[in-house]
Structures are given as structure tokens and as C-alpha cells.
Protein backbone atom coordinates (compact mmCIF):
# COMPACT_ATOMS: atom_id res chain seq x y z
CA UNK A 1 11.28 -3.75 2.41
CA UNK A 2 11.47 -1.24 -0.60
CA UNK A 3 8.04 -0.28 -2.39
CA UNK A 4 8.57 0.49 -5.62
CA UNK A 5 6.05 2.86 -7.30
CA UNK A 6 4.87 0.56 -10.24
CA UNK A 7 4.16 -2.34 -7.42
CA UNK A 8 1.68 0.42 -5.50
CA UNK A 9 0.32 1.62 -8.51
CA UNK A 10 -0.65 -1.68 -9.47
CA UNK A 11 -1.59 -2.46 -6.33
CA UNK A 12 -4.26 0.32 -6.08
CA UNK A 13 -6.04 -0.78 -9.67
CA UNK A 14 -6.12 -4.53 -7.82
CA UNK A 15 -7.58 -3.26 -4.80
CA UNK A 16 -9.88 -1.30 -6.87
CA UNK A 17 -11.09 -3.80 -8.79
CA UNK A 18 -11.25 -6.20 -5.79
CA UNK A 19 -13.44 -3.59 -3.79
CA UNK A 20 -16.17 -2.92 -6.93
CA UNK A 21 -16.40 -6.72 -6.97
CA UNK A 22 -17.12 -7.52 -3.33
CA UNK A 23 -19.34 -4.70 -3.15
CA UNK A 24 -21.50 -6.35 -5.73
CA UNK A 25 -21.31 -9.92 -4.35
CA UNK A 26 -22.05 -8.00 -1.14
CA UNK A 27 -25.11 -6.68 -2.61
CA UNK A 28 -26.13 -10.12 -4.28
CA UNK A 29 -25.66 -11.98 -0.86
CA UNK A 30 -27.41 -9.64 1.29
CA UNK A 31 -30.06 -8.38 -1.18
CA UNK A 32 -29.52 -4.90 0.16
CA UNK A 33 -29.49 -2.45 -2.52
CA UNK A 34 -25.91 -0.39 -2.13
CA UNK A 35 -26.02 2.68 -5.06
CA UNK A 36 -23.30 0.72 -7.45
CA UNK A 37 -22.85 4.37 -8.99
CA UNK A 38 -21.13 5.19 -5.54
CA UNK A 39 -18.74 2.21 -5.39
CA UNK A 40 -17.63 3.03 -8.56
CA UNK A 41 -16.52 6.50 -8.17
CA UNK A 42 -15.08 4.98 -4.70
CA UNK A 43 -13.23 2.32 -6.58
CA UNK A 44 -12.12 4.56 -9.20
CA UNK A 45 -10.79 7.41 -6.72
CA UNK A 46 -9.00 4.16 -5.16
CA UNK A 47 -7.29 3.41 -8.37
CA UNK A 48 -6.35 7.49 -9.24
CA UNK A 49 -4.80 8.09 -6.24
CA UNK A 50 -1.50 6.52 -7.70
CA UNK A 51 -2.24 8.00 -11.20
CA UNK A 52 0.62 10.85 -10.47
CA UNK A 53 3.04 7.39 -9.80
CA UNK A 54 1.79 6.26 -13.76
CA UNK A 55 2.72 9.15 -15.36
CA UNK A 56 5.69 10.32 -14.17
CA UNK A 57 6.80 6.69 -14.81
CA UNK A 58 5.33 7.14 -18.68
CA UNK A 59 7.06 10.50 -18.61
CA UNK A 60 10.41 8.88 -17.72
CA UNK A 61 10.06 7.40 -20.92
CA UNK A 62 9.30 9.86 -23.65
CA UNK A 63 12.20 10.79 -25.11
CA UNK A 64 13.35 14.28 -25.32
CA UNK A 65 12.09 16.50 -27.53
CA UNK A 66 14.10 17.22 -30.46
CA UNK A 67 12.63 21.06 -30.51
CA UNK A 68 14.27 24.28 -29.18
CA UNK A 69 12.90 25.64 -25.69
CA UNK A 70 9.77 27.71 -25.98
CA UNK A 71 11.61 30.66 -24.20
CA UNK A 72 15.55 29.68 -25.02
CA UNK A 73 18.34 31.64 -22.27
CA UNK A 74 18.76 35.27 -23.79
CA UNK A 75 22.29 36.05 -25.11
CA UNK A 76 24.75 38.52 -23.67
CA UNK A 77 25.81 40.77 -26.61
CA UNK A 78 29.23 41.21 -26.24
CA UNK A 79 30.69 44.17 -28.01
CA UNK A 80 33.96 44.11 -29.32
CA UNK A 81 36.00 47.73 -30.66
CA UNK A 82 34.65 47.27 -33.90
CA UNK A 83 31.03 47.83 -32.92
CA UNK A 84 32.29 50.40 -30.22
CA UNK A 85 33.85 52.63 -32.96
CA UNK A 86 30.92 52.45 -35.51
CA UNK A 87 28.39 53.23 -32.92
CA UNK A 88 30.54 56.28 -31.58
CA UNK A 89 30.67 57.50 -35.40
């Protein structure tokens, strides 16, 4: 069985979304109050810990960039007799 990362990715916001809502029905059944503030920063870490899959998949996409490199590979001067001669003179 191959997992691909787009299936896990989406499978984390699902279970995310899954757990936030059975926490509450938990809470509605059992009249217990559970800090809802909590099981959303629980169901949110759920759902980030594939964010890294997201965007390298959204990277993949961008196209590339059109622009120069910030620091481009320095040239070699290469001195022919010419520039020999006038620098000896």
C-alpha cells in the first residue's frame, strides 16, 4: 500500500475536524464541561502536522521565477595577451 502525501494531508484536516466534533457531542452527551479552547488548539495541531506535506506540494507548483539569482556564480576573469601586455605597460 503506497500513501501518498496529499491522501495524509487530507486525512489529518478529516481527523481534525472529526475529533473537534466528537469532543463537542461528547460534551453535549455527558454534560461535562471539556475547555473547547483546548480541543481546538488539539485539533488544529492535528491538522498542521502535515502542513510541511501542503506546501511543498503548492511549491511544486509555482513556476520558476523568471528573475536572476540573488547571489549569481562569480565569473573567472580570464585574461588573454592583450590585457597581459597593457597591464605590464
Amino acid at each position: 500500500m503506497e500513501l501518498k502525501g496529499k491522501q495524509l494531508s487530507l486525512g489529518a484536516k478529516l481527523a481534525s475536524v472529526f475529533f473537534v466534533l466528537l469532543c463537542f457531542v461528547v460534551m453535549l452527551i455527558i454534560k461535562t464541561p471539556i475547555p473547547m479552547n483546548d480541543v481546538i488548539k488539539v485539533g488544529t495541531f492535528i491538522a498542521l502536522v502535515f502542513s510541511p506535506v501542503d506546501i511543498s506540494l503548492w511549491l511544486e507548483k509555482l513556476p520558476s521565477s523568471p528573475r536572476p539569482p540573488l547571489f549569481p556564480p562569480s565569473k573567472i576573469r580570464e585574461e588573454n595577451d592583450e590585457t597581459r601586455t597593457e597591464t605590464k605597460n
